[in-house]
C-alpha atoms as a PDB file:
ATOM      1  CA  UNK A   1       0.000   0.000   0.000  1.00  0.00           C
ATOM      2  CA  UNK A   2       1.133   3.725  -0.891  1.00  0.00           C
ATOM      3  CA  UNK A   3       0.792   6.542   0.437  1.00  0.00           C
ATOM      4  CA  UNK A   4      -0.464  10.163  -0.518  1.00  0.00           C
ATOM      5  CA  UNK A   5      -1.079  12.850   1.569  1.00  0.00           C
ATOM      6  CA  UNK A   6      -4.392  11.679   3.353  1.00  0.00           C
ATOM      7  CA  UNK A   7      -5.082   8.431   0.539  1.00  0.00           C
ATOM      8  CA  UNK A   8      -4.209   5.471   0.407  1.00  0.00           C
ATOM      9  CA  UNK A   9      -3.402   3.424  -2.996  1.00  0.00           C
ATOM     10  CA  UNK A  10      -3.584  -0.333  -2.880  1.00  0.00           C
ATOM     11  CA  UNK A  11      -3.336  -2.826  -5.950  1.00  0.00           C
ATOM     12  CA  UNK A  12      -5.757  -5.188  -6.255  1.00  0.00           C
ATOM     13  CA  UNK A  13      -6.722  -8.287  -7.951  1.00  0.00           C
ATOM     14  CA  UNK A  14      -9.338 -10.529  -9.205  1.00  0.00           C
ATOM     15  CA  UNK A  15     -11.783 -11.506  -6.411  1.00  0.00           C
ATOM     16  CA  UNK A  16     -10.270  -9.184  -3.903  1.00  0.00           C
ATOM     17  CA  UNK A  17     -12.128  -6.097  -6.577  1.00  0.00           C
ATOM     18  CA  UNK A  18     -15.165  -7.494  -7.136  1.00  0.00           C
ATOM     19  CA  UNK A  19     -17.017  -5.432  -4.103  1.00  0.00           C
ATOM     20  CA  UNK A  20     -14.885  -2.050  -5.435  1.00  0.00           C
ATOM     21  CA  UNK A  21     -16.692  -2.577  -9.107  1.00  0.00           C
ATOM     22  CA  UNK A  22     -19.692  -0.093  -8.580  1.00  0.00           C
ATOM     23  CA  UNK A  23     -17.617   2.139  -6.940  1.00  0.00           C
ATOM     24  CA  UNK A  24     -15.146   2.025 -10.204  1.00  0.00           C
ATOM     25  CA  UNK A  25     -18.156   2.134 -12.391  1.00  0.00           C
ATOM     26  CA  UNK A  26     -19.750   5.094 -11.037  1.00  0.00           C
ATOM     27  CA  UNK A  27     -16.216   7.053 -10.674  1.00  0.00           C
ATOM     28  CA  UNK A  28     -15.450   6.534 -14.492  1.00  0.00           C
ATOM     29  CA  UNK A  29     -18.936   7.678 -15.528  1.00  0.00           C
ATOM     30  CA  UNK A  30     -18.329  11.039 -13.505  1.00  0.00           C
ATOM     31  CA  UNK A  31     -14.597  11.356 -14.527  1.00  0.00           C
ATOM     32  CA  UNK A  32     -15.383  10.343 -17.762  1.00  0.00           C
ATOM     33  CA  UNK A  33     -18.348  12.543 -18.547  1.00  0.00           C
ATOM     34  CA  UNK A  34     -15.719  15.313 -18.769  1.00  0.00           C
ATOM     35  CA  UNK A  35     -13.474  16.867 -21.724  1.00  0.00           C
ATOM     36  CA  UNK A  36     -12.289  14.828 -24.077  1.00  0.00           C
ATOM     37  CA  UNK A  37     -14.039  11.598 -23.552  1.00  0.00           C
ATOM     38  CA  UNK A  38     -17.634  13.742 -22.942  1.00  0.00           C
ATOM     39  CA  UNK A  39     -18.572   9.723 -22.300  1.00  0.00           C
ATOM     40  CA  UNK A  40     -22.589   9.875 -21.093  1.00  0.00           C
ATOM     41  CA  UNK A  41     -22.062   6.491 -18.855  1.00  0.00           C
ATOM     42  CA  UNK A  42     -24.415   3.284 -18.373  1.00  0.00           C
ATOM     43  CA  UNK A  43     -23.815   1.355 -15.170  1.00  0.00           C
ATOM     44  CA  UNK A  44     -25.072  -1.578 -16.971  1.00  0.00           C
ATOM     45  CA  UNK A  45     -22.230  -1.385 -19.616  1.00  0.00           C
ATOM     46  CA  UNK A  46     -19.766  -0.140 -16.684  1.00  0.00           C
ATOM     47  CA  UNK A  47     -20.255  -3.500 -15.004  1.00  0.00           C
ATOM     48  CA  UNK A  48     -19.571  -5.841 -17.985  1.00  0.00           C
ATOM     49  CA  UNK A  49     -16.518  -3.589 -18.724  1.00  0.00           C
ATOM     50  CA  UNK A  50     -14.841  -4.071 -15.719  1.00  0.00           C
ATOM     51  CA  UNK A  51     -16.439  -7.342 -14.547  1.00  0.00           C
ATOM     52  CA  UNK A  52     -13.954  -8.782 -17.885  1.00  0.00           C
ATOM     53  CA  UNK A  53     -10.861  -7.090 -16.491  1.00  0.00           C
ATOM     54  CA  UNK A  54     -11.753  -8.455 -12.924  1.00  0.00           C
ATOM     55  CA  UNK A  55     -11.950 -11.845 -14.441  1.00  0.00           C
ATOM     56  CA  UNK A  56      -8.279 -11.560 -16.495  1.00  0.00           C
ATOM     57  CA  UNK A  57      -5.869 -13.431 -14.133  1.00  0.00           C
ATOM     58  CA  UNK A  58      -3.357 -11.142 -15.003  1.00  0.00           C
ATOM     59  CA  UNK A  59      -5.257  -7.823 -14.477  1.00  0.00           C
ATOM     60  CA  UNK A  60      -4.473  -4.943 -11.854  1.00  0.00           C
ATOM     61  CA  UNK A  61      -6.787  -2.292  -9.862  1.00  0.00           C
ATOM     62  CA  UNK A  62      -5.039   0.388  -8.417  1.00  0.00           C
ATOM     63  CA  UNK A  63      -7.629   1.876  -6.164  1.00  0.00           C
ATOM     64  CA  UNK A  64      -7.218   5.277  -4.170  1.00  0.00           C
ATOM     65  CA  UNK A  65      -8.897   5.671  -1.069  1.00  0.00           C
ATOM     66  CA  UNK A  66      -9.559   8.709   1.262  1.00  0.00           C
ATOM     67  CA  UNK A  67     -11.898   7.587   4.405  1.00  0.00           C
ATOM     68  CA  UNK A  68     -12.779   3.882   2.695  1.00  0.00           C
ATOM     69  CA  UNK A  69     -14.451   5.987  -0.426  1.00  0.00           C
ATOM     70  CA  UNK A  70     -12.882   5.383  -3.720  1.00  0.00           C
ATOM     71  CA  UNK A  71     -11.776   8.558  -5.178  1.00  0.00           C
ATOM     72  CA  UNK A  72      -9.239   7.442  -7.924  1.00  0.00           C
ATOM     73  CA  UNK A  73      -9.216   4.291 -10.130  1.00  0.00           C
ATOM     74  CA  UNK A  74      -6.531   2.773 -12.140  1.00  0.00           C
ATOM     75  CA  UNK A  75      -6.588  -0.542 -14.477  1.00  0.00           C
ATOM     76  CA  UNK A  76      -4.236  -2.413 -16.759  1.00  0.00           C
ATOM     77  CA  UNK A  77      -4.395  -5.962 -17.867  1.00  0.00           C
ATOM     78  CA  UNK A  78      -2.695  -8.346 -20.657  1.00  0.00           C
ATOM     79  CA  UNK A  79      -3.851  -6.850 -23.906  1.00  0.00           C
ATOM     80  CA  UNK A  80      -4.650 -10.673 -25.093  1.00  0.00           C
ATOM     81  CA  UNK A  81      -7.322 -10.480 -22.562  1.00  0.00           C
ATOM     82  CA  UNK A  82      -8.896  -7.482 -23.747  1.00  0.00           C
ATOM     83  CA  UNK A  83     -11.195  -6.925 -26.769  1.00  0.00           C
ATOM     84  CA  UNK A  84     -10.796  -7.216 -30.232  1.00  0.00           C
ATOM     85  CA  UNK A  85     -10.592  -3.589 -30.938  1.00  0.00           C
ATOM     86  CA  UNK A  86      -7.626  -3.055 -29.271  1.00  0.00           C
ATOM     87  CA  UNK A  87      -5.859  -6.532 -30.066  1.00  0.00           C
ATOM     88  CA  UNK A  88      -6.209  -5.562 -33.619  1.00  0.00           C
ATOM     89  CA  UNK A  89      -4.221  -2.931 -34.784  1.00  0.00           C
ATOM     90  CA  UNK A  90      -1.119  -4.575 -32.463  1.00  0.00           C
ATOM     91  CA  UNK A  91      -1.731  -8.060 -34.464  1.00  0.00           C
ATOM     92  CA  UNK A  92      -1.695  -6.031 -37.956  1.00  0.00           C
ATOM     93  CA  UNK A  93       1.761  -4.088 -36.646  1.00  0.00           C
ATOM     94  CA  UNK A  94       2.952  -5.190 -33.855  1.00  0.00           C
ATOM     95  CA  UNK A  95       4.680  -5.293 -31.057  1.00  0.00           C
ATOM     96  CA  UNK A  96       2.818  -8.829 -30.746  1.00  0.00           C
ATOM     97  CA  UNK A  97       0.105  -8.587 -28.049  1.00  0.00           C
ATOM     98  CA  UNK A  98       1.390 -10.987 -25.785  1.00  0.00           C
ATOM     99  CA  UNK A  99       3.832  -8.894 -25.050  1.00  0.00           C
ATOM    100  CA  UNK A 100       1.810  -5.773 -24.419  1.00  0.00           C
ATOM    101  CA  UNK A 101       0.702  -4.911 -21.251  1.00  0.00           C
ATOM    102  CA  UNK A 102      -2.592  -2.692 -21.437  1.00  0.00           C
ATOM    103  CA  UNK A 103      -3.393   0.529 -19.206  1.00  0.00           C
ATOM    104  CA  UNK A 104      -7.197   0.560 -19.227  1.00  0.00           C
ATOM    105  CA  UNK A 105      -7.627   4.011 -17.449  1.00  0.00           C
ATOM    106  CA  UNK A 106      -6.665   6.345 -14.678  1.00  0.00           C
ATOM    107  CA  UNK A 107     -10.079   8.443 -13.615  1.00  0.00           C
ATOM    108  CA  UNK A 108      -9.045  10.454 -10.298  1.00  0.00           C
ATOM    109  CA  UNK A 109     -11.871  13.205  -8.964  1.00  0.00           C
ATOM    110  CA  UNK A 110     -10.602  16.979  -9.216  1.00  0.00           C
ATOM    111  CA  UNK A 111     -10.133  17.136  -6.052  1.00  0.00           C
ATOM    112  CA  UNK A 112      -7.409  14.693  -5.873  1.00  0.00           C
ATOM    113  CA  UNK A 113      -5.484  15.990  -8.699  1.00  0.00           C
ATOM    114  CA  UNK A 114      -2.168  17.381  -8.603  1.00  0.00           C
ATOM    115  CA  UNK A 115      -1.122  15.015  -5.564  1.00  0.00           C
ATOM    116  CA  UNK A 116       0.955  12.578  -7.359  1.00  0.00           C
ATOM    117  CA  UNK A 117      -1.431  10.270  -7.504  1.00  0.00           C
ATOM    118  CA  UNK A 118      -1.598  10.261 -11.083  1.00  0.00           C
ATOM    119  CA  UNK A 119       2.222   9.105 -10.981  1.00  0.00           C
ATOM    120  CA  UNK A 120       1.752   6.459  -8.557  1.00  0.00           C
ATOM    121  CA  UNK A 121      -0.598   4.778 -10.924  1.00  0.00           C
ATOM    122  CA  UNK A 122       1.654   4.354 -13.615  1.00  0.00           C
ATOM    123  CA  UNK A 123       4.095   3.172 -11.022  1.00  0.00           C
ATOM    124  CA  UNK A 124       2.376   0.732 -10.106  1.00  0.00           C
ATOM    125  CA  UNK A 125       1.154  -0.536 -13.387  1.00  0.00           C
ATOM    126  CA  UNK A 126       4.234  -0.505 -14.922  1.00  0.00           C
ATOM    127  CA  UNK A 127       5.671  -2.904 -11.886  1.00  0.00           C
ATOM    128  CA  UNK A 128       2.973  -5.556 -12.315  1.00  0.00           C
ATOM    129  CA  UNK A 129       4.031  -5.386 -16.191  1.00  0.00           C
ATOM    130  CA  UNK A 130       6.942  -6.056 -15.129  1.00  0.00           C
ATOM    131  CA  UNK A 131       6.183  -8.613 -12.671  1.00  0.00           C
ATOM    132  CA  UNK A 132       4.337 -10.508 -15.401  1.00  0.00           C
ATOM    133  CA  UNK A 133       7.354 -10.311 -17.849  1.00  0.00           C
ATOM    134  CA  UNK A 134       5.474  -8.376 -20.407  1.00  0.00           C
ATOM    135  CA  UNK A 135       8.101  -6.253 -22.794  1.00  0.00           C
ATOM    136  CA  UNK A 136       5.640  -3.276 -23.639  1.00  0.00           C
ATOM    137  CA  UNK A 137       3.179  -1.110 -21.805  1.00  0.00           C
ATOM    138  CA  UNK A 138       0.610   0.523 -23.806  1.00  0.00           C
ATOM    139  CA  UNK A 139      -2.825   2.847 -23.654  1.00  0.00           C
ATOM    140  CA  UNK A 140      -5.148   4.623 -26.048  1.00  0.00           C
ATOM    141  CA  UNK A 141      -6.122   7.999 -26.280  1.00  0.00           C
ATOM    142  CA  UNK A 142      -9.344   9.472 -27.793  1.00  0.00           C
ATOM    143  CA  UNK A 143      -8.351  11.808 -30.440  1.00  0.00           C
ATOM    144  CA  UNK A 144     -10.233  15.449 -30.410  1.00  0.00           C
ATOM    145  CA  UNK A 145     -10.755  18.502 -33.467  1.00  0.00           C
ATOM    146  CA  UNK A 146      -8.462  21.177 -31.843  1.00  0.00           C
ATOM    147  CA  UNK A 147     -11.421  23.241 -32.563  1.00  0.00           C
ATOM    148  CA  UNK A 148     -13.837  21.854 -31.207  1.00  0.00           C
ATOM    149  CA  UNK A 149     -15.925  24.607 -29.602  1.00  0.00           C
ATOM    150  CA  UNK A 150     -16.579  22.275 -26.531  1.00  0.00           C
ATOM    151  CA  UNK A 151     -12.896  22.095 -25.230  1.00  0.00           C
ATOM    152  CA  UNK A 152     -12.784  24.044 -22.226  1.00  0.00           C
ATOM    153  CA  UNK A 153     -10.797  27.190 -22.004  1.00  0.00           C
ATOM    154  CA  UNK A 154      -7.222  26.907 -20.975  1.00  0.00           C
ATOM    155  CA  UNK A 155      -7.171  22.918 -21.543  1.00  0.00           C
ATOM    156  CA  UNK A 156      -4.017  21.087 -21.130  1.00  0.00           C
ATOM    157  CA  UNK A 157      -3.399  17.218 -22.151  1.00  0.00           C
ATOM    158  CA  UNK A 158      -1.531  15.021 -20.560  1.00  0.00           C
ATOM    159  CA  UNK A 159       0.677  14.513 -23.267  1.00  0.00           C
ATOM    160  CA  UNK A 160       3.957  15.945 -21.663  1.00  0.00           C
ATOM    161  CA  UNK A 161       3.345  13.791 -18.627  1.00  0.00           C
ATOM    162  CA  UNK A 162       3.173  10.673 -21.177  1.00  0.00           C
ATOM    163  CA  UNK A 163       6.006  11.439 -22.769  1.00  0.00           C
ATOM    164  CA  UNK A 164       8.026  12.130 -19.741  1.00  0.00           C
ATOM    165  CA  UNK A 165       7.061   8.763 -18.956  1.00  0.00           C
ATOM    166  CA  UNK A 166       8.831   7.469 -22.286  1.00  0.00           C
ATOM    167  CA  UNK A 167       5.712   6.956 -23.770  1.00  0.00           C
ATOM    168  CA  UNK A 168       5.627   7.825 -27.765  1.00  0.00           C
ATOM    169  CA  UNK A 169       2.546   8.468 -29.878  1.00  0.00           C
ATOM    170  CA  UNK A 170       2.208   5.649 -32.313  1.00  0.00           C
ATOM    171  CA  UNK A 171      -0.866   6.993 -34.891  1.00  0.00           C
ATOM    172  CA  UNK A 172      -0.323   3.705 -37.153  1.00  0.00           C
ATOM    173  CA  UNK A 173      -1.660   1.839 -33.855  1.00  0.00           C
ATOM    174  CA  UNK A 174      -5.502   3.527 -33.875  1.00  0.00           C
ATOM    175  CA  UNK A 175      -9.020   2.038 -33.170  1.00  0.00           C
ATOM    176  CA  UNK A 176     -12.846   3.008 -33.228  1.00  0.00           C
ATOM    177  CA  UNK A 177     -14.773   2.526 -30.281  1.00  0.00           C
ATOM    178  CA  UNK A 178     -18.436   4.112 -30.065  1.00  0.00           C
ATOM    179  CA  UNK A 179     -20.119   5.640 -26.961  1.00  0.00           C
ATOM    180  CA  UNK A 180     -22.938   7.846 -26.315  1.00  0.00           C
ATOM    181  CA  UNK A 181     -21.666  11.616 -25.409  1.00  0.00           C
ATOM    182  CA  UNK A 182     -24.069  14.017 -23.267  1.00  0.00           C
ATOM    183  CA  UNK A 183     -26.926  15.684 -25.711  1.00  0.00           C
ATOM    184  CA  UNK A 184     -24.782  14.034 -28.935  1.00  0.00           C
ATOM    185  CA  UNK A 185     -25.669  10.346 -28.751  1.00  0.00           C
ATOM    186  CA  UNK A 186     -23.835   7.240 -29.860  1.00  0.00           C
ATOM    187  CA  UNK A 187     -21.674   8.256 -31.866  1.00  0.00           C
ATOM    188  CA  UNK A 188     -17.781   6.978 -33.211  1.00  0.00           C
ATOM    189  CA  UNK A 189     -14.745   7.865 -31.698  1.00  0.00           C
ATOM    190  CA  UNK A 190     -11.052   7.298 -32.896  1.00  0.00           C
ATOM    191  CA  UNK A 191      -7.999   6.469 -30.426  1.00  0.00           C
ATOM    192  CA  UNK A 192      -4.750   6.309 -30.716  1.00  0.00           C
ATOM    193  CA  UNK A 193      -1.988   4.053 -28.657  1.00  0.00           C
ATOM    194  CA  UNK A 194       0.805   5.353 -27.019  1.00  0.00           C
ATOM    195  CA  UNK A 195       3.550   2.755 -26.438  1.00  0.00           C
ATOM    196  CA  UNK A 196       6.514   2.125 -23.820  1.00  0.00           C
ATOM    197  CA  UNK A 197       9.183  -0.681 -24.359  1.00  0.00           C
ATOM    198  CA  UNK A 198       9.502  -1.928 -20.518  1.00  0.00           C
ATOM    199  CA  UNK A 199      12.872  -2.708 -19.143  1.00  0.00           C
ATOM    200  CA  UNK A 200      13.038  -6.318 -17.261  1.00  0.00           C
ATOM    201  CA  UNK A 201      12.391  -6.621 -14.053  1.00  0.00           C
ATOM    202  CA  UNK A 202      15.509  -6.743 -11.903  1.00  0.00           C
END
């Protein structure tokens, strides 16, 4: 367990996340709702989501805690055991997805922000990667119109932070995932990966 300021991170697995799901659930539908996913959330889709990476023996939940509420949610599992969507474009150029270790999300409420917390996710991810003897960490980001009229004044990515990380943009590695956004309605949505070769274990 880590700690931050007043929270507490822990990394969970498989059964020991199952009574944390809702909690996830409703935490990525608020996070989520925001710029520049603008994702209008379903608990009913929420569950199935993350009831698959709860049932990946190699998956990870890093949770953040302040008073036994969950205020910060991180996931990552073997990208083998995710979805066709993402498999795909990794199986048409590689690196080969049993190699790839895949970063599901970080959602953390504002409040929380600017802590570290953000970093400690990552850390931790990129350990169990590790731990698993997977040669690549990866993610996807959803791609916006610099334009777009809803992007919030003063907006900053975390793109720096990514590539600080060692993280590089790959935009041959994309995908198209649909999801309903607030007063839009289903609609598509492309991503792009962003790729890490890991460094062994020691």
């Amino acid at each position: 367990m880590h700690e931050t300021s007043h929270v507490s991170i822990r990394r969970l697995a498989g059964s020991q996340v199952q009574r944390h799901l809702d909690d996830v659930a409703r935490l990525r539908i608020a996070v989520f709702r925001e710029w520049p996913y603008l994702y209008a959330g379903d608990m009913g889709y929420e569950r199935d989501y993350l009831a698959a990476y709860a049932a990946s023996p190699g998956s990870l939940f890093v949770l953040a805690f302040d008073a036994g509420r969950v205020v910060g949610a991180s996931t990552g599992l073997p990208l083998v055991d995710d979805g066709p969507a993402f498999r795909a474009p990794f199986e048409a150029r590689g690196p080969d997805p049993a190699q790839v270790f895949y970063f599901g999300e970080s959602v953390l409420l504002p409040l929380y922000r600017g802590q570290g917390i953000g970093r400690a996710f990552f850390d931790h991810r990129e350990a169990h990667a590790r731990q698993l003897g997977h040669a690549w960490t990866a993610f996807a980001a959803v791609e916006r119109d610099a334009a777009d009229p809803r992007r919030p004044v003063g907006h900053r990515g975390h793109e720096r932070l990514w590539s600080g990380r060692g993280y590089t943009r790959r935009p041959e590695l994309r995908m198209q995932l649909d999801w309903a956004e607030p007063g839009v309605g289903e609609c598509s949505h492309a991503l792009v990966f962003w790729t890490r070769p890991l460094e062994a274990a020691t």
